[in-house]
PDB file of N, CA and C in Angstrom:
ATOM      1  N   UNK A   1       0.847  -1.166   0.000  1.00  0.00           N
ATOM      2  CA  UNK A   1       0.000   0.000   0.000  1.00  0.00           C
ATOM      3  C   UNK A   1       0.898   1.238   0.000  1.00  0.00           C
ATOM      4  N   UNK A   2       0.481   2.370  -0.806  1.00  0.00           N
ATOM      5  CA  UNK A   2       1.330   3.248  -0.662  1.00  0.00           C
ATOM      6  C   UNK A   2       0.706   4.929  -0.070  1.00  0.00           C
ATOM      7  N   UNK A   3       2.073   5.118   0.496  1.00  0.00           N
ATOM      8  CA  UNK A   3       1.999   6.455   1.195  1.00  0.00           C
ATOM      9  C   UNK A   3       0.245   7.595   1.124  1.00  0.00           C
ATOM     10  N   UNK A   4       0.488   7.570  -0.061  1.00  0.00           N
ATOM     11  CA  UNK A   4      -0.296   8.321  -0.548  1.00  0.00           C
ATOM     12  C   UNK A   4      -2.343   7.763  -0.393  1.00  0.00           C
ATOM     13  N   UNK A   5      -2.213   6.634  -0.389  1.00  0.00           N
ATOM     14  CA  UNK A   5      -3.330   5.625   0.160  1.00  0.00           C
ATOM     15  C   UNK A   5      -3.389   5.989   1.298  1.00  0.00           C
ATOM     16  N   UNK A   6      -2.315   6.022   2.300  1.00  0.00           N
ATOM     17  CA  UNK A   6      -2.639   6.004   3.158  1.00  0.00           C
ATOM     18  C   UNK A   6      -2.753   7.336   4.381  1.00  0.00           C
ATOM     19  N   UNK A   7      -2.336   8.115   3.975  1.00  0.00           N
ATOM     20  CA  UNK A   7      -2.660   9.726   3.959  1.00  0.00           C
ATOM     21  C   UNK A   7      -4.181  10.043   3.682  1.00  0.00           C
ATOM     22  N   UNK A   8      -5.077   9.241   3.527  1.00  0.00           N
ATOM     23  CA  UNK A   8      -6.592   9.717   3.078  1.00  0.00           C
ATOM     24  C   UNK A   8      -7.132   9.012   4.414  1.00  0.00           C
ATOM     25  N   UNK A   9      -6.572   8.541   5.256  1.00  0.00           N
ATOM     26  CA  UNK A   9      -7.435   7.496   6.334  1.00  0.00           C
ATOM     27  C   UNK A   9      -7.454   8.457   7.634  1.00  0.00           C
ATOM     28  N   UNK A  10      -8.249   7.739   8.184  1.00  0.00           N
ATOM     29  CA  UNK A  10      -7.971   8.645   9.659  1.00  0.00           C
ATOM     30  C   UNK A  10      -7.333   7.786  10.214  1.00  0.00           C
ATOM     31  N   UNK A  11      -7.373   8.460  11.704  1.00  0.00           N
ATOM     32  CA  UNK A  11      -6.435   8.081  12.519  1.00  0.00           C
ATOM     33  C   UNK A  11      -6.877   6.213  13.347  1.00  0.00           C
ATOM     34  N   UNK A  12      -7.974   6.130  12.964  1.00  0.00           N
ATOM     35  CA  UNK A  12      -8.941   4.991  13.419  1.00  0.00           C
ATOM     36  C   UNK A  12      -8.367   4.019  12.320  1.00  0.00           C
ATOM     37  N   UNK A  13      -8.322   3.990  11.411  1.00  0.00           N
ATOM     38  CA  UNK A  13      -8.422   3.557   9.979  1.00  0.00           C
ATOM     39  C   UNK A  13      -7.259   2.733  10.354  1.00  0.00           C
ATOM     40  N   UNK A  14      -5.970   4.070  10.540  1.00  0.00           N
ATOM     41  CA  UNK A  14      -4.757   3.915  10.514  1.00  0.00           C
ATOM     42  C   UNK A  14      -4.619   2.506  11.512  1.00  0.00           C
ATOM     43  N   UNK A  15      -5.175   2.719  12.799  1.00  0.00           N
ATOM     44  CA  UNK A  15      -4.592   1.831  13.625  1.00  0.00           C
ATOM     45  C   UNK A  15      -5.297   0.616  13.248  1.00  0.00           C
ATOM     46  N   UNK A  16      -6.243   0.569  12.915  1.00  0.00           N
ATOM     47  CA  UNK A  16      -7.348  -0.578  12.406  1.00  0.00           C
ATOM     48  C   UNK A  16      -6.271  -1.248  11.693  1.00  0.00           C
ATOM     49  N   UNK A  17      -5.987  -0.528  10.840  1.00  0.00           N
ATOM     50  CA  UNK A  17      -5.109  -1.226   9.727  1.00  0.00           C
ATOM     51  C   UNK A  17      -3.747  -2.039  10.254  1.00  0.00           C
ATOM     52  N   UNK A  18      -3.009  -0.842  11.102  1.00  0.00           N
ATOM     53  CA  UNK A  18      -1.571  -1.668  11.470  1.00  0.00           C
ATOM     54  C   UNK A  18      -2.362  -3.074  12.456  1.00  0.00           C
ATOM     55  N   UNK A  19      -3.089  -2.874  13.124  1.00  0.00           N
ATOM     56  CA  UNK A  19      -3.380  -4.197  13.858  1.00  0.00           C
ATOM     57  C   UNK A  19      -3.340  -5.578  13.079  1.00  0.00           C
ATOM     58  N   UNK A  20      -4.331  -5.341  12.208  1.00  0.00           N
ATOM     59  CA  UNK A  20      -4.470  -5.893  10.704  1.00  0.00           C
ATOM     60  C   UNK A  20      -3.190  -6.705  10.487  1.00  0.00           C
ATOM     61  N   UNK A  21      -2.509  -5.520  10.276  1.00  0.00           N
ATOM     62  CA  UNK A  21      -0.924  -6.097   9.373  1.00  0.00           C
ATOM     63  C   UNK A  21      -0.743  -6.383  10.247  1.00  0.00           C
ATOM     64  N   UNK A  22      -0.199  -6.531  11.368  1.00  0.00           N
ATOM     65  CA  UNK A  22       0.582  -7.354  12.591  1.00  0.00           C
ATOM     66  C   UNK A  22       0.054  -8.439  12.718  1.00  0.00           C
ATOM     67  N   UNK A  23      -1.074  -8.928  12.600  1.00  0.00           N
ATOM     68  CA  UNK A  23      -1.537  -9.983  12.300  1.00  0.00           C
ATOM     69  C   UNK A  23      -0.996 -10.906  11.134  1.00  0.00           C
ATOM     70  N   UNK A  24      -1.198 -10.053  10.629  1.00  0.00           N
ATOM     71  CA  UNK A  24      -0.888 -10.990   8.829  1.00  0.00           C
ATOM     72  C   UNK A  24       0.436 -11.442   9.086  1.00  0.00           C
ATOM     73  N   UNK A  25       1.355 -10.541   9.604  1.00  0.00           N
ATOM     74  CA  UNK A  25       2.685 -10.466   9.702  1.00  0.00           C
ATOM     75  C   UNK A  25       3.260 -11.893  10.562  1.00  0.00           C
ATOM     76  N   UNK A  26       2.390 -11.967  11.530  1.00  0.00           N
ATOM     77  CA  UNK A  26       2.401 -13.129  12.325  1.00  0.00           C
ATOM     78  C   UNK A  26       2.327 -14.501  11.387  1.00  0.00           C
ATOM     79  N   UNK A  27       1.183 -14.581  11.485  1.00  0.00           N
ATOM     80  CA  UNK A  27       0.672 -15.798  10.246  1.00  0.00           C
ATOM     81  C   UNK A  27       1.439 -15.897   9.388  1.00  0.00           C
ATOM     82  N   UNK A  28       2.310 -14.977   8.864  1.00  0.00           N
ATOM     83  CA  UNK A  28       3.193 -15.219   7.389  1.00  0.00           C
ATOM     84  C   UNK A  28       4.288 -15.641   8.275  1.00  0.00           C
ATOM     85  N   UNK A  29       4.567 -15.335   9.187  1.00  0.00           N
ATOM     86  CA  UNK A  29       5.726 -15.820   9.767  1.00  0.00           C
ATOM     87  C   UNK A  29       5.687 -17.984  10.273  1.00  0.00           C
ATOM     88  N   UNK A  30       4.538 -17.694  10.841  1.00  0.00           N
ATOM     89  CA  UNK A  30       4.399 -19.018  10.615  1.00  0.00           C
ATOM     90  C   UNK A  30       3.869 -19.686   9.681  1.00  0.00           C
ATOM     91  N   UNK A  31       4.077 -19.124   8.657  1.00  0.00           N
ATOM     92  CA  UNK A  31       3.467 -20.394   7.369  1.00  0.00           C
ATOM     93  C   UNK A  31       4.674 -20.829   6.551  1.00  0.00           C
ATOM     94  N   UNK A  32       5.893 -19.017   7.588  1.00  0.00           N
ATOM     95  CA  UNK A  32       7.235 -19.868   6.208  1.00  0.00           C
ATOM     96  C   UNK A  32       7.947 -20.866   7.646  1.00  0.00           C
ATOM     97  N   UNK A  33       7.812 -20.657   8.518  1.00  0.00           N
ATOM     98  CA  UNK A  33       8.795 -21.446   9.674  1.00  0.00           C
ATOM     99  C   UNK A  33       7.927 -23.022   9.111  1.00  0.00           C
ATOM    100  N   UNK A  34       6.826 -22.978   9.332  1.00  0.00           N
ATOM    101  CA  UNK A  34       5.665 -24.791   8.429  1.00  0.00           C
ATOM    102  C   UNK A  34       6.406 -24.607   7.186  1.00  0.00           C
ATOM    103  N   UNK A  35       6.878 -24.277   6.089  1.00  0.00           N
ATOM    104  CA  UNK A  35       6.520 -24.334   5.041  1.00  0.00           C
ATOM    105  C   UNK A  35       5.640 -24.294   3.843  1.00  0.00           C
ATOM    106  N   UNK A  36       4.749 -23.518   4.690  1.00  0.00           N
ATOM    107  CA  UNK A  36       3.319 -23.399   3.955  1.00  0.00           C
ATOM    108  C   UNK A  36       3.099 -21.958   3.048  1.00  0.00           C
ATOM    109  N   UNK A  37       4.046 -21.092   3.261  1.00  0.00           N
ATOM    110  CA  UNK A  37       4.201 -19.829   2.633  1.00  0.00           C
ATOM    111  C   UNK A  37       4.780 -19.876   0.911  1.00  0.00           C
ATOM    112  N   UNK A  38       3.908 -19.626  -0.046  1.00  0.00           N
ATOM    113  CA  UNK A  38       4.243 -19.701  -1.256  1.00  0.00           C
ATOM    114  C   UNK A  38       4.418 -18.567  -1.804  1.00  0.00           C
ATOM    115  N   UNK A  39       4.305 -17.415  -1.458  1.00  0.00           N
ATOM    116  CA  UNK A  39       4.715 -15.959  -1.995  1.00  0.00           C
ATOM    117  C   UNK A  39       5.715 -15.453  -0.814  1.00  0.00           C
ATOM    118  N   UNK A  40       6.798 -15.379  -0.476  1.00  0.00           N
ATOM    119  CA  UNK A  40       7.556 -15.062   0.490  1.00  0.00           C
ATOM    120  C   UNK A  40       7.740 -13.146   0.063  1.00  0.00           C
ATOM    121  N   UNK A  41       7.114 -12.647  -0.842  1.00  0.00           N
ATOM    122  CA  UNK A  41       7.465 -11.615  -1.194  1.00  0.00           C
ATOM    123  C   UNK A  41       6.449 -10.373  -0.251  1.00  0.00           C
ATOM    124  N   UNK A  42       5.463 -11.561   0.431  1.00  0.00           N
ATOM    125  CA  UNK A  42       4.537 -11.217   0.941  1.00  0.00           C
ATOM    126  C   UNK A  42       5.231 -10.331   2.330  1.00  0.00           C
ATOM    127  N   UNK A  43       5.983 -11.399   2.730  1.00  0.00           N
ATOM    128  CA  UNK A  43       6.423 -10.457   4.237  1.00  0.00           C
ATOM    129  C   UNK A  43       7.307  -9.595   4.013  1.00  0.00           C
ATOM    130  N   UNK A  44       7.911  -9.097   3.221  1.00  0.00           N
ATOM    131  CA  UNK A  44       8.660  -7.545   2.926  1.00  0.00           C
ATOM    132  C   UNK A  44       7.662  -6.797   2.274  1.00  0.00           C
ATOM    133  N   UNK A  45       6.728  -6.810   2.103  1.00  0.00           N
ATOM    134  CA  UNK A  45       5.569  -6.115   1.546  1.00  0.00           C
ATOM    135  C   UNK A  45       4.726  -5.750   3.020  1.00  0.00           C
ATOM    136  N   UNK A  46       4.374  -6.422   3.799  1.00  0.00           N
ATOM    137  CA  UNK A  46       3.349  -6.075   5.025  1.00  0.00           C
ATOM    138  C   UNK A  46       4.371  -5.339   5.843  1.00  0.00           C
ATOM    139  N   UNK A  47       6.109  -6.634   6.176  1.00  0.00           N
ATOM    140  CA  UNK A  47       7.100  -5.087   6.884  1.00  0.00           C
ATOM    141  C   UNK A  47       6.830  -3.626   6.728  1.00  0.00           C
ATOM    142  N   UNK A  48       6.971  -3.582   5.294  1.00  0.00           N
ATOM    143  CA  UNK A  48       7.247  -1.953   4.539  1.00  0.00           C
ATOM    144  C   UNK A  48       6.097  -1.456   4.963  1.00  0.00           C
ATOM    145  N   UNK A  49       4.646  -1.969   4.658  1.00  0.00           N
ATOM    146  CA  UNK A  49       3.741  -1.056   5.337  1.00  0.00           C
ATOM    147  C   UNK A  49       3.456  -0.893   6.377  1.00  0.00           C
ATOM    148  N   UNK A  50       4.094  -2.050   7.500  1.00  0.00           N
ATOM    149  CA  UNK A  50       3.632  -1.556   8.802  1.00  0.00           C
ATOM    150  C   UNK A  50       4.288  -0.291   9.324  1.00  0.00           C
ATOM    151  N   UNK A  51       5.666  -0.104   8.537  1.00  0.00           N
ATOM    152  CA  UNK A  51       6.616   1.140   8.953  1.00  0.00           C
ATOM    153  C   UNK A  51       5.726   2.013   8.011  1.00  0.00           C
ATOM    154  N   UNK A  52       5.387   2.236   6.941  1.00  0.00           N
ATOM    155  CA  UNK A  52       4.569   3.463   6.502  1.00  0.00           C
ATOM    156  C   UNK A  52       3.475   3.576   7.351  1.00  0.00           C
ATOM    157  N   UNK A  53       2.839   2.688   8.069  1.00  0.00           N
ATOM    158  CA  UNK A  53       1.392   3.042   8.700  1.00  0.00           C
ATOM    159  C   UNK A  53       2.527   3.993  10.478  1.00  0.00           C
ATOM    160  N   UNK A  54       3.028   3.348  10.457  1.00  0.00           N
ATOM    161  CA  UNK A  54       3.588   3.986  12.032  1.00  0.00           C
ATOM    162  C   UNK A  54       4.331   5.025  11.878  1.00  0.00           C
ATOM    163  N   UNK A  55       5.140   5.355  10.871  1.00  0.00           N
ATOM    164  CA  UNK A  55       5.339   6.471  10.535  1.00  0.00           C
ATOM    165  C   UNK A  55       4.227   7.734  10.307  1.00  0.00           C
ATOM    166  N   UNK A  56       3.365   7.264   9.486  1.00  0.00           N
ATOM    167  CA  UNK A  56       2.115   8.441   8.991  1.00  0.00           C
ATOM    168  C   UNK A  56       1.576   8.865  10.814  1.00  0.00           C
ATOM    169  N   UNK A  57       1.178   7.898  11.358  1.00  0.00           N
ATOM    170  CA  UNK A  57       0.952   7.876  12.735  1.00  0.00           C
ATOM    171  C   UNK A  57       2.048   8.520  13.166  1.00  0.00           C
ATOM    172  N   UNK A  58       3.291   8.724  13.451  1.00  0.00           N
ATOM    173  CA  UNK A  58       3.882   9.216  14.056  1.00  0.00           C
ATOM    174  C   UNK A  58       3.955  10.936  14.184  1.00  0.00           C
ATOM    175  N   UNK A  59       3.898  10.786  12.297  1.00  0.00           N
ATOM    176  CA  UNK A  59       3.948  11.978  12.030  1.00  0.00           C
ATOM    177  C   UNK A  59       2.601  12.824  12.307  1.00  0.00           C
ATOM    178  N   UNK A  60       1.419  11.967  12.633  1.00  0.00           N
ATOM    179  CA  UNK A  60       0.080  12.887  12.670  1.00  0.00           C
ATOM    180  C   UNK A  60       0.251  13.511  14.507  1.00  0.00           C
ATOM    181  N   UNK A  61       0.666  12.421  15.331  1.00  0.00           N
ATOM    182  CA  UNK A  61       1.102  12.742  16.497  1.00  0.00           C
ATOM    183  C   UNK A  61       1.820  13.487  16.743  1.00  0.00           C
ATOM    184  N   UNK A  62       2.746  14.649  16.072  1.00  0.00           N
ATOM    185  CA  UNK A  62       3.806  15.121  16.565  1.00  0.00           C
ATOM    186  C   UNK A  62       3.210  16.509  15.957  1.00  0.00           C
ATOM    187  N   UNK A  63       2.477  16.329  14.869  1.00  0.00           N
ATOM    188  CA  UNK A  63       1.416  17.469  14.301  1.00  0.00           C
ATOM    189  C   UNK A  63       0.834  17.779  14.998  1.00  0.00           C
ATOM    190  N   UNK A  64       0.016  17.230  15.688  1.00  0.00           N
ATOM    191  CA  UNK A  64      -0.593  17.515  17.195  1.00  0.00           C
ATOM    192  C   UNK A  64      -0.149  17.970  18.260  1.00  0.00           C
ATOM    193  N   UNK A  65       1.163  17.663  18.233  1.00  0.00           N
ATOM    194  CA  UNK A  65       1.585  18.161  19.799  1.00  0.00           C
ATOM    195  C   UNK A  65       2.080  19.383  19.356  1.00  0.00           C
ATOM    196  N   UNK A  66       2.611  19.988  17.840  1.00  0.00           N
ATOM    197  CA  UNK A  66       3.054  21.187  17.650  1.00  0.00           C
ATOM    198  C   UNK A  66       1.406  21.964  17.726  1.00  0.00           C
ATOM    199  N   UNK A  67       0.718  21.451  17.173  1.00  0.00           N
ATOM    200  CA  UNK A  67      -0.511  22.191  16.806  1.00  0.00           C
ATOM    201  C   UNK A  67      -0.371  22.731  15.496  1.00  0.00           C
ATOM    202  N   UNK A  68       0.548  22.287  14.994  1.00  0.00           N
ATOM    203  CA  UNK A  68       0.096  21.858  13.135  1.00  0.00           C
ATOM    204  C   UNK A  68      -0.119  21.326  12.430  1.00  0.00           C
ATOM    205  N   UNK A  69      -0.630  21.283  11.127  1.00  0.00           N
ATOM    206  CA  UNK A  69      -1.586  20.731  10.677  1.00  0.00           C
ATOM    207  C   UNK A  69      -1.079  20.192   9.094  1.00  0.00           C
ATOM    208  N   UNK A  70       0.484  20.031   9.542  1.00  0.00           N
ATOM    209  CA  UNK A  70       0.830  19.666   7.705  1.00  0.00           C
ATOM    210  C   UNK A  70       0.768  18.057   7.579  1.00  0.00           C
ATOM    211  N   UNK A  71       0.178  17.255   8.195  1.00  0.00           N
ATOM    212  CA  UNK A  71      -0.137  16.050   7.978  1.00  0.00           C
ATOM    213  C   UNK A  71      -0.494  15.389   6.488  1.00  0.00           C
TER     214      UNK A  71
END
């Protein structure tokens, strides 16, 4: 998912979502430790977005504490 996707969500959305991926992230982890994982391209794909979702989050939090609004 990219940046720009994810800049349209709120802040609900946002966390909805990383929960989401931490999940997935899990499960992919154990399907390659079984051997059951057939797209391995999958878990550097959910990594990358869980750092774009916690980043955007980071950055909406720190917007807040300045009391600006360039989010």
């Amino acid at each position: 998912m990219k940046i720009s996707e994810l800049r349209g969500k709120t802040n609900d959305q946002l966390a909805t979502l990383l929960l989401d991926l931490k999940k997935e992230a899990f499960n992919l982890r154990f399907q390659k430790v079984s051997g059951e994982l057939e797209k391995t391209s999958r878990v550097r794909e959910v990594k990358r977005t869980i750092a774009r979702v916690k980043t955007l989050l980071n950055l909406i939090a720190r917007n807040q504490l300045e009391g600006g609004a360039n989010a």
